[in-house]
PDB file of N, CA and C in Angstrom:
ATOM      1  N   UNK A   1      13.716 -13.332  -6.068  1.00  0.00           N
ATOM      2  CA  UNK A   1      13.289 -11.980  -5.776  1.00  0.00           C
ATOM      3  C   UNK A   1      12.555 -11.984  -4.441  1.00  0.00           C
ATOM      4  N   UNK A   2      13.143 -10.802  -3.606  1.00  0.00           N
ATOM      5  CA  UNK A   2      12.124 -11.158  -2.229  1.00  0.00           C
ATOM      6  C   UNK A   2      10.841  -9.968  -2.340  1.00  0.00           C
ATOM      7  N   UNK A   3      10.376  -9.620  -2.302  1.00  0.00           N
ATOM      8  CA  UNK A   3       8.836  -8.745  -2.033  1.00  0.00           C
ATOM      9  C   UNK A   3       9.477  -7.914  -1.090  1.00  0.00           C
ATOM     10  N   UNK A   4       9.239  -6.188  -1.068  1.00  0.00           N
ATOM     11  CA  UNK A   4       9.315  -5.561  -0.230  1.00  0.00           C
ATOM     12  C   UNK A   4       8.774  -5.743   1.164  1.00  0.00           C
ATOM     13  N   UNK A   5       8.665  -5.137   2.295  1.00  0.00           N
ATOM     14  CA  UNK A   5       7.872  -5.518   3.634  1.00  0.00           C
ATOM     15  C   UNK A   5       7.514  -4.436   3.668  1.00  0.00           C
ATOM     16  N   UNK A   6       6.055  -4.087   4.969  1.00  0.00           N
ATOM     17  CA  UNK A   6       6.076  -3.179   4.837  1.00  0.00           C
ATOM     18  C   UNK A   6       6.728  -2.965   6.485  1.00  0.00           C
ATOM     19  N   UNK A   7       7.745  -1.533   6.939  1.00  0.00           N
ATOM     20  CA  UNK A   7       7.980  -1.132   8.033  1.00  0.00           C
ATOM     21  C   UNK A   7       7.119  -1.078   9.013  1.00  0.00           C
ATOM     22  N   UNK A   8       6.436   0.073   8.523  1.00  0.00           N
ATOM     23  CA  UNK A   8       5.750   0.234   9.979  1.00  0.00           C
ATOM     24  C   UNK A   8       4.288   0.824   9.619  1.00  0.00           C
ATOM     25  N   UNK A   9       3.231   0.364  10.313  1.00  0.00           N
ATOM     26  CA  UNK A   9       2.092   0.819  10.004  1.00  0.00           C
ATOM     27  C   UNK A   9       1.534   1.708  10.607  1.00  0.00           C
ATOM     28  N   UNK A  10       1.154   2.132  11.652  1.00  0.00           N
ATOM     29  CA  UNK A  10       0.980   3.069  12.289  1.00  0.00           C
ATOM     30  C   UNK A  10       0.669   4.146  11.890  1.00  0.00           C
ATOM     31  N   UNK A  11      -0.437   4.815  11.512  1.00  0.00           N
ATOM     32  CA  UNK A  11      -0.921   6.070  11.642  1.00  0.00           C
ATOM     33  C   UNK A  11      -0.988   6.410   9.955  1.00  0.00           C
ATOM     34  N   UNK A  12      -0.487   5.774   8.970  1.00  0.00           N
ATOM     35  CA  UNK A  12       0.093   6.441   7.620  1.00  0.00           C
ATOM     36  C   UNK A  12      -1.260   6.284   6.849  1.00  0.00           C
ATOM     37  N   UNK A  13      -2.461   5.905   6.891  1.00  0.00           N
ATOM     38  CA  UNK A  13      -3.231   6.089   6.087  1.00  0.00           C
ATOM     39  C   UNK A  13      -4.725   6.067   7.382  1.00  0.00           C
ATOM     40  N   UNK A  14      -5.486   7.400   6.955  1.00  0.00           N
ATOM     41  CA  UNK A  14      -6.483   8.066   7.564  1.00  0.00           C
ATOM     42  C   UNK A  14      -7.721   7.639   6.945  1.00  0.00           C
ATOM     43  N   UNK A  15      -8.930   7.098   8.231  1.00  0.00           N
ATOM     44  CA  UNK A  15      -9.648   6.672   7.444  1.00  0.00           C
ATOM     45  C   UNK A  15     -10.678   7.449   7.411  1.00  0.00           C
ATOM     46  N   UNK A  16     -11.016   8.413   6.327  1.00  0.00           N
ATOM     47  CA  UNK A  16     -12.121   9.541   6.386  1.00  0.00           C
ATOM     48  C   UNK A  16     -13.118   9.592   6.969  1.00  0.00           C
ATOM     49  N   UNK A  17     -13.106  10.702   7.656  1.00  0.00           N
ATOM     50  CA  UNK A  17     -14.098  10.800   8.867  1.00  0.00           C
ATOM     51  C   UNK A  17     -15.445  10.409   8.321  1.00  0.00           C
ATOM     52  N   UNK A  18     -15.688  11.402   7.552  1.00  0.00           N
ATOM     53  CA  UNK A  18     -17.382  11.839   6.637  1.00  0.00           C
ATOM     54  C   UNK A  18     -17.957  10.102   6.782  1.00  0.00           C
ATOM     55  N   UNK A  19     -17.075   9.547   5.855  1.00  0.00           N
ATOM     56  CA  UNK A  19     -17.310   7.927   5.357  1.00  0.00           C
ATOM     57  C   UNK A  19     -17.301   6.860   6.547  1.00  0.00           C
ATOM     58  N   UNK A  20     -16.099   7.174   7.887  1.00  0.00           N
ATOM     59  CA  UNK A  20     -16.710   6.535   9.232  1.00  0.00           C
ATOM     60  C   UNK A  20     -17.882   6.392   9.729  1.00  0.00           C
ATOM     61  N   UNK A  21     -18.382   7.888   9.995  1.00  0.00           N
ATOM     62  CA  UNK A  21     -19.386   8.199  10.274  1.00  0.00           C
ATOM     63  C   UNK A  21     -20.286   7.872   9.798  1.00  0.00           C
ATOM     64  N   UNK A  22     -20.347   7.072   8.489  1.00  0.00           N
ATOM     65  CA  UNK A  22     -21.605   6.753   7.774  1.00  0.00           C
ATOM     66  C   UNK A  22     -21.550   5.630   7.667  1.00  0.00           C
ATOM     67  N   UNK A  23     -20.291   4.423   8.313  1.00  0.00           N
ATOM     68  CA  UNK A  23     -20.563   3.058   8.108  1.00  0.00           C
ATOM     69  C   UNK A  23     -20.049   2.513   6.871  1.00  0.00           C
ATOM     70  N   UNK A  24     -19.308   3.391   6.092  1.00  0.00           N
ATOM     71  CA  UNK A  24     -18.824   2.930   4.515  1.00  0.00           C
ATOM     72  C   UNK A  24     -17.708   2.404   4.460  1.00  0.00           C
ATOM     73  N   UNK A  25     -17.149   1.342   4.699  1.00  0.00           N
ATOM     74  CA  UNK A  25     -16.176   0.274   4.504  1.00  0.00           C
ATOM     75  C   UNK A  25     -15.741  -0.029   3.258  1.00  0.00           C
ATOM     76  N   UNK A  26     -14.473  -0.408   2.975  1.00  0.00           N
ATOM     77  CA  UNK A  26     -13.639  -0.748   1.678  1.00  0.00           C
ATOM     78  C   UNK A  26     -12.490  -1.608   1.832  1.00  0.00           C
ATOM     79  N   UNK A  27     -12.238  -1.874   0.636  1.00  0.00           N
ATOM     80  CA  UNK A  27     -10.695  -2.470   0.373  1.00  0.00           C
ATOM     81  C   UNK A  27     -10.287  -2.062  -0.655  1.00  0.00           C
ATOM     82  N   UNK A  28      -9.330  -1.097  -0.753  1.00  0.00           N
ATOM     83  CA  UNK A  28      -8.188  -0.563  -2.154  1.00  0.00           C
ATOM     84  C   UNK A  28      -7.085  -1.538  -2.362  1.00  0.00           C
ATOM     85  N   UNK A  29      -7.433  -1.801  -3.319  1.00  0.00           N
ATOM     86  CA  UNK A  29      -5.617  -2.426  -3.916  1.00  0.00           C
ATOM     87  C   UNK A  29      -4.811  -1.331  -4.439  1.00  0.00           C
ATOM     88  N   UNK A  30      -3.771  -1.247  -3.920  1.00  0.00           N
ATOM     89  CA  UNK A  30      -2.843  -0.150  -4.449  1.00  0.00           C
ATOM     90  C   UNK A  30      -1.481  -0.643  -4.919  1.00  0.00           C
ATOM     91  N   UNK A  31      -0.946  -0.146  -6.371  1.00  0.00           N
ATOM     92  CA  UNK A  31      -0.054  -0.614  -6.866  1.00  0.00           C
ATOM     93  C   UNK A  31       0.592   0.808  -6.236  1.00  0.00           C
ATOM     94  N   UNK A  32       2.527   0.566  -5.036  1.00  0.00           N
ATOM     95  CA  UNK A  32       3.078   0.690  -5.135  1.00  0.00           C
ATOM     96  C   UNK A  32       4.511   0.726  -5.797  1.00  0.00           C
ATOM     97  N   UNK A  33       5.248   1.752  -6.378  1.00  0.00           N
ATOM     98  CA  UNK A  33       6.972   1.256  -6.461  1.00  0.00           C
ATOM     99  C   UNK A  33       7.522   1.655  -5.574  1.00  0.00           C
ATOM    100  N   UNK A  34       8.246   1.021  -5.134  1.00  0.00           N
ATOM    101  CA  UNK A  34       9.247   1.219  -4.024  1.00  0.00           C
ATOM    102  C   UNK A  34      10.739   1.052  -4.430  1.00  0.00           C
ATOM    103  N   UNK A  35      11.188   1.718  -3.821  1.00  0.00           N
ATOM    104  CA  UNK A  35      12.517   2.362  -4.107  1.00  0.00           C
ATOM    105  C   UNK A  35      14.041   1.981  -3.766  1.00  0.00           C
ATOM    106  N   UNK A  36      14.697   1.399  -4.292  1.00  0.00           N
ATOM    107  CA  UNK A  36      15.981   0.821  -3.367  1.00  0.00           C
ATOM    108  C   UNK A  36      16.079   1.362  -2.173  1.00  0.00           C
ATOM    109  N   UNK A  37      15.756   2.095  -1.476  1.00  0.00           N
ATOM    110  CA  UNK A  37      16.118   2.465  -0.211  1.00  0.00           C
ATOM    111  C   UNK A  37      15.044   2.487   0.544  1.00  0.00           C
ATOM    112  N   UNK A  38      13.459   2.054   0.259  1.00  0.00           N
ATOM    113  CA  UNK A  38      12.185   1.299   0.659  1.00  0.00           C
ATOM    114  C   UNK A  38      11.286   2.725   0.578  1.00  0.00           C
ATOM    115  N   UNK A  39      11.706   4.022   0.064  1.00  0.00           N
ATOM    116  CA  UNK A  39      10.308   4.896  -0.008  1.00  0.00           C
ATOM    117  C   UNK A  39       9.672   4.359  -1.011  1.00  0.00           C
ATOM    118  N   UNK A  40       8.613   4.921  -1.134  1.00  0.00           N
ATOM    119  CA  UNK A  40       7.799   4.959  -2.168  1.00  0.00           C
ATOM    120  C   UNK A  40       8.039   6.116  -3.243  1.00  0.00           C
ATOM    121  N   UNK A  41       8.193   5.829  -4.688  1.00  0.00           N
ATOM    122  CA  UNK A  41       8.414   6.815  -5.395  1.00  0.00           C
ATOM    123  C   UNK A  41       6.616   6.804  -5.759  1.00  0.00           C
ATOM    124  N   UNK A  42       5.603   5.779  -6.359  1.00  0.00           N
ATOM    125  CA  UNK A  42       4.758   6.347  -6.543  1.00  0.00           C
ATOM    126  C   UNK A  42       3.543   5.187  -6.095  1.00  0.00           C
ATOM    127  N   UNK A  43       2.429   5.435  -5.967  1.00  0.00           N
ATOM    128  CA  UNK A  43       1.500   5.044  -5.929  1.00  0.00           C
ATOM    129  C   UNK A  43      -0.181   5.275  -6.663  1.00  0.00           C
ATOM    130  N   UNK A  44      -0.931   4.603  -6.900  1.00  0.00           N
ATOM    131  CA  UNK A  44      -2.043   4.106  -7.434  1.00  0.00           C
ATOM    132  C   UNK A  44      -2.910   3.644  -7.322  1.00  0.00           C
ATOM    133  N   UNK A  45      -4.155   3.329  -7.502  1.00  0.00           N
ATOM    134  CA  UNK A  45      -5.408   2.766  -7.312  1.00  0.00           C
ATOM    135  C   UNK A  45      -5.233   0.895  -8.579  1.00  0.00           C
ATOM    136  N   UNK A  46      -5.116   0.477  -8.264  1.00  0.00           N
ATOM    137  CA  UNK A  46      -5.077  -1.232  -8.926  1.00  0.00           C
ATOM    138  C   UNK A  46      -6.151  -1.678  -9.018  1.00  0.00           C
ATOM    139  N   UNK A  47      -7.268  -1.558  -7.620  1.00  0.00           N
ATOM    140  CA  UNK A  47      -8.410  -2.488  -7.605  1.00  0.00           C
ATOM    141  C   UNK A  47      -8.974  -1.088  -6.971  1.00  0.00           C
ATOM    142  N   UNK A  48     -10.192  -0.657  -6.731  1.00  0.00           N
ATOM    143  CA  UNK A  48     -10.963   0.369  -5.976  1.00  0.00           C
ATOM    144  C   UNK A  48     -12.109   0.091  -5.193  1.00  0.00           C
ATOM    145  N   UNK A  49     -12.161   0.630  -4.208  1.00  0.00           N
ATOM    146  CA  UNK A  49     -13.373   0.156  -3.142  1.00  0.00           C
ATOM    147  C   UNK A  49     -14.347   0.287  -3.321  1.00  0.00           C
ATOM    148  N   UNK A  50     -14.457   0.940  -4.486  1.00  0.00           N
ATOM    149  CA  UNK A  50     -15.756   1.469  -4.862  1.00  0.00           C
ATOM    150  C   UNK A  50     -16.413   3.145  -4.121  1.00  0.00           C
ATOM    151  N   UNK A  51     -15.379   3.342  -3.081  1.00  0.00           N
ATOM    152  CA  UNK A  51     -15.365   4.675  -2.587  1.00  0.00           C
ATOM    153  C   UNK A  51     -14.539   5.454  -3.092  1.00  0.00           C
ATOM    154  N   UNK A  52     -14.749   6.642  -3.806  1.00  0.00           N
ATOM    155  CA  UNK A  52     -13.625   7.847  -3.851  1.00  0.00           C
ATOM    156  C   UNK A  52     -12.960   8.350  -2.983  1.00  0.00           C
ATOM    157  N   UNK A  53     -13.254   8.716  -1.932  1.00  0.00           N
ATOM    158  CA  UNK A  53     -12.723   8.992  -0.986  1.00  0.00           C
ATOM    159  C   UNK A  53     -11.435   7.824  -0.173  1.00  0.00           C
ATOM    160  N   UNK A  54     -12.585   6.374  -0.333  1.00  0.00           N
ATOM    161  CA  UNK A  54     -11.089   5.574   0.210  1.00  0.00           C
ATOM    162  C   UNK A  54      -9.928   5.393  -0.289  1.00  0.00           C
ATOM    163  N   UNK A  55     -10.573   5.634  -2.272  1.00  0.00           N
ATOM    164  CA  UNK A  55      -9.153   5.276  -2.691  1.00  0.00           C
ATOM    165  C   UNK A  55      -8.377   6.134  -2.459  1.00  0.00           C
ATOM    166  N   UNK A  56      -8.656   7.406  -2.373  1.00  0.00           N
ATOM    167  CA  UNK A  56      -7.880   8.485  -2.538  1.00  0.00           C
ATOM    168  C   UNK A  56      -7.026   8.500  -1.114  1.00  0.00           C
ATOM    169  N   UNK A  57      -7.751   8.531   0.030  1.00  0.00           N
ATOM    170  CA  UNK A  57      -6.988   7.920   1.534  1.00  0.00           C
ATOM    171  C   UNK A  57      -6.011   7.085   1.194  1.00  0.00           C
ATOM    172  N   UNK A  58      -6.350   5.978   0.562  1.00  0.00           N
ATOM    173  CA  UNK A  58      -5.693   4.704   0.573  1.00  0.00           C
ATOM    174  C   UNK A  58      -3.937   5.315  -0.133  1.00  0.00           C
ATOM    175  N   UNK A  59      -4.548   5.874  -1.328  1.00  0.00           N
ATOM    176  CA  UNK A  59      -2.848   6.589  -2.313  1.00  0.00           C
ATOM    177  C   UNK A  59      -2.152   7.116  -1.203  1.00  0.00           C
ATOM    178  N   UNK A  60      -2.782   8.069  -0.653  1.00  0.00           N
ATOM    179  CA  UNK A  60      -1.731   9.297   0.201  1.00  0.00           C
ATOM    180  C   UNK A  60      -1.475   8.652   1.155  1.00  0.00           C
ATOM    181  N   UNK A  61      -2.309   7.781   1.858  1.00  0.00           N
ATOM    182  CA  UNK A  61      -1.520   7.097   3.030  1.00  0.00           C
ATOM    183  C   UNK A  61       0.001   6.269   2.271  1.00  0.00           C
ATOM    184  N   UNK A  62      -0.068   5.054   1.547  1.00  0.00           N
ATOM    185  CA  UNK A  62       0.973   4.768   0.367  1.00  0.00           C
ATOM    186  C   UNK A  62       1.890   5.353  -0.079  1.00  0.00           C
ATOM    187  N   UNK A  63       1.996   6.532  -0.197  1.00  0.00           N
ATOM    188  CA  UNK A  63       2.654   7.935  -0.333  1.00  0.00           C
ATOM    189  C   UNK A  63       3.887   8.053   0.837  1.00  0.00           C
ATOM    190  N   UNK A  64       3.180   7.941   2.025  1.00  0.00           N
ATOM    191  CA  UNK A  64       3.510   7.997   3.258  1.00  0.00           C
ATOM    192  C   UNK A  64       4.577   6.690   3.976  1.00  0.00           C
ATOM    193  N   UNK A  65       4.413   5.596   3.017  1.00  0.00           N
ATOM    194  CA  UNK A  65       5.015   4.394   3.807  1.00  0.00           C
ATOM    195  C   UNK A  65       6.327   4.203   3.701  1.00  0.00           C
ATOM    196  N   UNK A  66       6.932   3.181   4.535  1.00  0.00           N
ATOM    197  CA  UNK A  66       8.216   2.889   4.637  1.00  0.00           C
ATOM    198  C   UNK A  66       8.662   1.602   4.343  1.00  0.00           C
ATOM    199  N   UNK A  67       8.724   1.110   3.323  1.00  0.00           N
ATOM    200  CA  UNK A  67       9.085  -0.382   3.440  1.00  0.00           C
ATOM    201  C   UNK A  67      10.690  -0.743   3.588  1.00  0.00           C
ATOM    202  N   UNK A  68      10.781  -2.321   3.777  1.00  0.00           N
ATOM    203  CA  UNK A  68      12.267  -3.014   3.362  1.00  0.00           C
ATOM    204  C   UNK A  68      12.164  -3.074   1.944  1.00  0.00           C
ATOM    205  N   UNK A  69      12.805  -2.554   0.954  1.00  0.00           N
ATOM    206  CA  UNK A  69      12.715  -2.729  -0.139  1.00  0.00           C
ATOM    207  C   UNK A  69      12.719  -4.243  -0.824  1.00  0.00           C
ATOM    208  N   UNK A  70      12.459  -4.071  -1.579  1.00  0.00           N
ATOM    209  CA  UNK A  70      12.636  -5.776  -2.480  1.00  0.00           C
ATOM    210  C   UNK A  70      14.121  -6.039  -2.891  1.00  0.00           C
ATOM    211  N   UNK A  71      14.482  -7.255  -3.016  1.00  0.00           N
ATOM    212  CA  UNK A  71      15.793  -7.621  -2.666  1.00  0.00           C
ATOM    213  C   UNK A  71      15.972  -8.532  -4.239  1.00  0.00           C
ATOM    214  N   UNK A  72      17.193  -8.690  -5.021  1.00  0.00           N
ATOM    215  CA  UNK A  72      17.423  -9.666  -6.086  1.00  0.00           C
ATOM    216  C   UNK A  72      18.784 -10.162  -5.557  1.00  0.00           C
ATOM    217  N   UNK A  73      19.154 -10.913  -4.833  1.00  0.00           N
ATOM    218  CA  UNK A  73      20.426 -11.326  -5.172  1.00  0.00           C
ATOM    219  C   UNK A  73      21.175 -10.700  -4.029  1.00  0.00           C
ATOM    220  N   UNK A  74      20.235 -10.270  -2.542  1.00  0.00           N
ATOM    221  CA  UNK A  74      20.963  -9.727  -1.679  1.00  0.00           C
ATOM    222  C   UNK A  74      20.698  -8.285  -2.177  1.00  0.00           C
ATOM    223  N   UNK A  75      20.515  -7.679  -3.196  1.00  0.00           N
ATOM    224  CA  UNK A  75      20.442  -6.351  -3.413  1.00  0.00           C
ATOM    225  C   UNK A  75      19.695  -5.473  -3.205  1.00  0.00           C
ATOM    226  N   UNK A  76      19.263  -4.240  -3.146  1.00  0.00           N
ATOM    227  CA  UNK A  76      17.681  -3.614  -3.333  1.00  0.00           C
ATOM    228  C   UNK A  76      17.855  -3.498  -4.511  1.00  0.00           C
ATOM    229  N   UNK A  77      16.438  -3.779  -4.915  1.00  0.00           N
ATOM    230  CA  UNK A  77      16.164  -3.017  -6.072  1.00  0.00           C
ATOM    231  C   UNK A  77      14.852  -2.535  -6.147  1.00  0.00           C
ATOM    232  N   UNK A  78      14.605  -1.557  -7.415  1.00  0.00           N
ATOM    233  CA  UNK A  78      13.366  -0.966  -7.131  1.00  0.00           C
ATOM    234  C   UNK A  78      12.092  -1.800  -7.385  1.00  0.00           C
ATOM    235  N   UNK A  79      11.070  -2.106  -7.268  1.00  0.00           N
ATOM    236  CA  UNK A  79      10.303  -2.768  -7.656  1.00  0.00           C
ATOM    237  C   UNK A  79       8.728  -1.953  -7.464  1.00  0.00           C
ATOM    238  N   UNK A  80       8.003  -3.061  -8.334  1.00  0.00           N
ATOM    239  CA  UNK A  80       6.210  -2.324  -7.885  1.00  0.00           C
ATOM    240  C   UNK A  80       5.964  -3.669  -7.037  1.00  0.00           C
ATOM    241  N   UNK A  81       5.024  -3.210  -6.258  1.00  0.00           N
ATOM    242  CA  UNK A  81       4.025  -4.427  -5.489  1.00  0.00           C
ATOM    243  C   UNK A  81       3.065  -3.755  -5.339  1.00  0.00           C
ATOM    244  N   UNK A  82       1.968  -5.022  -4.667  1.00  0.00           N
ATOM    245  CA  UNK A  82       0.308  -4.342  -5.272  1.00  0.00           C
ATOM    246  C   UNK A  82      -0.108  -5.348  -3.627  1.00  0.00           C
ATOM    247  N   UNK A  83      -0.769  -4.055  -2.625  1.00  0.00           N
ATOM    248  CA  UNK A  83      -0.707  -4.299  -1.386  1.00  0.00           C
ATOM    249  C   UNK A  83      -2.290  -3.630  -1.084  1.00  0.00           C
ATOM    250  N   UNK A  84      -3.446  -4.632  -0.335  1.00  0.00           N
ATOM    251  CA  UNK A  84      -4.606  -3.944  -0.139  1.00  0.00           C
ATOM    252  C   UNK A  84      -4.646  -3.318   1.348  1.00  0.00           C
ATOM    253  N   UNK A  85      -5.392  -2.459   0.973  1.00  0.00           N
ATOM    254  CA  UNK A  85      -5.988  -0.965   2.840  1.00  0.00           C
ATOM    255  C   UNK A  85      -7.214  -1.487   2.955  1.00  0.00           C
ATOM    256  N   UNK A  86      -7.348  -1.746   3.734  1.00  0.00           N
ATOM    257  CA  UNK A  86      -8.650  -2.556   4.499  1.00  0.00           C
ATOM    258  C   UNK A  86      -9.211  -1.230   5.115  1.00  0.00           C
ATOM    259  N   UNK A  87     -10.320  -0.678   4.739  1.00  0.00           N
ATOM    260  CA  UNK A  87     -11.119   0.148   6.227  1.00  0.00           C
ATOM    261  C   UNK A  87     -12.260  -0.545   6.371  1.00  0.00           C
ATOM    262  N   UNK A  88     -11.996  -0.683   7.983  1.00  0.00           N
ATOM    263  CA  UNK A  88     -12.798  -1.539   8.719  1.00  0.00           C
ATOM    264  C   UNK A  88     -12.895  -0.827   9.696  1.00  0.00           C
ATOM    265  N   UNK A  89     -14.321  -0.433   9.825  1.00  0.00           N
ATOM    266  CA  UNK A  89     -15.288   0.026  11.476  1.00  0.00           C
ATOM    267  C   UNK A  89     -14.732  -0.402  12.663  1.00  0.00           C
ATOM    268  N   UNK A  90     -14.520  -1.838  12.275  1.00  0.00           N
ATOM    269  CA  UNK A  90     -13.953  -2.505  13.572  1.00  0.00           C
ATOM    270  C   UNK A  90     -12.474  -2.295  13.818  1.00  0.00           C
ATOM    271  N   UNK A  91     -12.081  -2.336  12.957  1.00  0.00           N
ATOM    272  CA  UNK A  91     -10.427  -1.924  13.224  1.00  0.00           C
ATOM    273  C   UNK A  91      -9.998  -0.968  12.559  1.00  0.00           C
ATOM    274  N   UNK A  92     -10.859  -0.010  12.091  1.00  0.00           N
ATOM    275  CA  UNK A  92     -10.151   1.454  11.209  1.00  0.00           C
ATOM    276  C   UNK A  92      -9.731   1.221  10.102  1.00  0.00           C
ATOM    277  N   UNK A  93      -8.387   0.913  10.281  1.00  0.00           N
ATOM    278  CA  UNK A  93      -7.733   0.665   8.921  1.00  0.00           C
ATOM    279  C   UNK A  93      -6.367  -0.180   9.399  1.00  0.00           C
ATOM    280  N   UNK A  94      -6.527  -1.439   8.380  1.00  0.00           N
ATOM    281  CA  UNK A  94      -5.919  -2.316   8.541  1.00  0.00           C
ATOM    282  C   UNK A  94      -5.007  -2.574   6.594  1.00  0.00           C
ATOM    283  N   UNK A  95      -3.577  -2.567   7.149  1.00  0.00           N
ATOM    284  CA  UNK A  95      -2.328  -2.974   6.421  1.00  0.00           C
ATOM    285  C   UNK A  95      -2.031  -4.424   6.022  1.00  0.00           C
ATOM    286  N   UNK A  96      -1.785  -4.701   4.987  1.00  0.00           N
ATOM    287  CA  UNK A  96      -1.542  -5.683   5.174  1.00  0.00           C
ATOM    288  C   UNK A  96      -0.113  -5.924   4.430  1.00  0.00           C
ATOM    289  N   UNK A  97       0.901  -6.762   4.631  1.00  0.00           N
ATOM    290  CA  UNK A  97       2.281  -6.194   3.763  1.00  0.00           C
ATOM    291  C   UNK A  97       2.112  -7.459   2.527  1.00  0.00           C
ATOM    292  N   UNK A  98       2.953  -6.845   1.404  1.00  0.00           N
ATOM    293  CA  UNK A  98       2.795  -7.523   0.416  1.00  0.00           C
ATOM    294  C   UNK A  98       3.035  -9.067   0.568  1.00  0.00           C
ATOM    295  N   UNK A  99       1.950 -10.066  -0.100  1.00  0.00           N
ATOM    296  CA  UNK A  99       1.725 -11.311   0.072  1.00  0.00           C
ATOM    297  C   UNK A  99       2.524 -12.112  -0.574  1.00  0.00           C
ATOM    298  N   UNK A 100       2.885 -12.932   0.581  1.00  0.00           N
ATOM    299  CA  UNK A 100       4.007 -13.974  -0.728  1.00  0.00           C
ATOM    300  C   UNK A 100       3.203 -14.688  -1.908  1.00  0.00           C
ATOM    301  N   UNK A 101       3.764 -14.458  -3.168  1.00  0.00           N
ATOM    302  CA  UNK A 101       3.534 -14.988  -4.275  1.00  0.00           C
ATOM    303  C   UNK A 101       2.755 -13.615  -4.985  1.00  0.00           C
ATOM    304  N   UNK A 102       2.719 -12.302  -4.235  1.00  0.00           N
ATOM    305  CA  UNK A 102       2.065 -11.044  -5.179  1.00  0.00           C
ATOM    306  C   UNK A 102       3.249 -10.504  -6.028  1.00  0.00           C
ATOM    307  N   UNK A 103       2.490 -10.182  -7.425  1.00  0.00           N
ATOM    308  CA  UNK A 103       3.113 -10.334  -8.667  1.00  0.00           C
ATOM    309  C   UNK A 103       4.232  -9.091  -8.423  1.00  0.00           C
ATOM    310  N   UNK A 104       5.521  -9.216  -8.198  1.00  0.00           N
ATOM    311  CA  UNK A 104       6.355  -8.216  -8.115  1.00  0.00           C
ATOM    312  C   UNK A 104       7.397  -7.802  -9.584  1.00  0.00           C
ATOM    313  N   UNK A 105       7.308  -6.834 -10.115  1.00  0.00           N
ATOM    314  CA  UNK A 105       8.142  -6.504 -10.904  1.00  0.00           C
ATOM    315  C   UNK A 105       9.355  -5.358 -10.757  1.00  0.00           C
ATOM    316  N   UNK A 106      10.142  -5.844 -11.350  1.00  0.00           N
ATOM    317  CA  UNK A 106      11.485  -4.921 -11.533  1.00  0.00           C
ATOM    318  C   UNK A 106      10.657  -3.780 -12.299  1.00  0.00           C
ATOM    319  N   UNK A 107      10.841  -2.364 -11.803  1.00  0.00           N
ATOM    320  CA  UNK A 107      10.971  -1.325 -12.803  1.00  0.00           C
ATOM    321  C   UNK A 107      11.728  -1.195 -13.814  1.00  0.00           C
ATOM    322  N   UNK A 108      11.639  -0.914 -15.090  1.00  0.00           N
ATOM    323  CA  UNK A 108      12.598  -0.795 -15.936  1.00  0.00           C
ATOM    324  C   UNK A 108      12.327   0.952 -16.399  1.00  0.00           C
ATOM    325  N   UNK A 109      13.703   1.157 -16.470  1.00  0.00           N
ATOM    326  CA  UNK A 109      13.816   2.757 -17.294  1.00  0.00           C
ATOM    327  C   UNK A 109      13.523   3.211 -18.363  1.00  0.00           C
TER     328      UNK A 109
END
């Protein structure tokens, strides 16, 4: 099974002003599924920053992404992966694409 990638990072998750401005930093784990054709059908909070606001950034940006889908056998298929949003002062907000060896599952119907 290969792990989805993620496309492209750029701009897809906003890191709330209010909470910049105040120095409040996080890391969301967010359980994505992604979709044979690499959208996202849904997303989630997995681990939480302990901010409301980030997690909630963190979903809708997730919402927003584009991956290579996950692959079985040469194929897409749909899968979940569980990928953390870094907001960092110093670098805003930082992506990171799903890690080799993060627990990927087949969706089932």
């Amino acid at each position: 099974m290969e792990s989805p990638a993620l496309r492209a990072t750029q701009g897809v998750v906003e890191y709330p002003y209010h909470l910049w401005d105040r120095g409040v930093e996080g890391t969301t784990m967010v359980r994505v599924l992604v979709n044979e054709a690499g959208g996202v059908d849904s997303a989630m909070v997995a681990e939480s920053s302990g901010a409301p606001a980030l997690d909630s950034a963190a979903v809708a940006g997730a919402l927003r992404m584009v991956f290579e889908p996950g692959r079985r056998g040469g194929q897409p298929v749909r899968v979940w992966t569980r990928m953390p949003i870094h907001f960092l002062k110093e670098e805003a907000v930082r992506l990171d694409s799903p890690a080799a060896g993060t627990h990927v599952n087949e969706s089932r119907p």
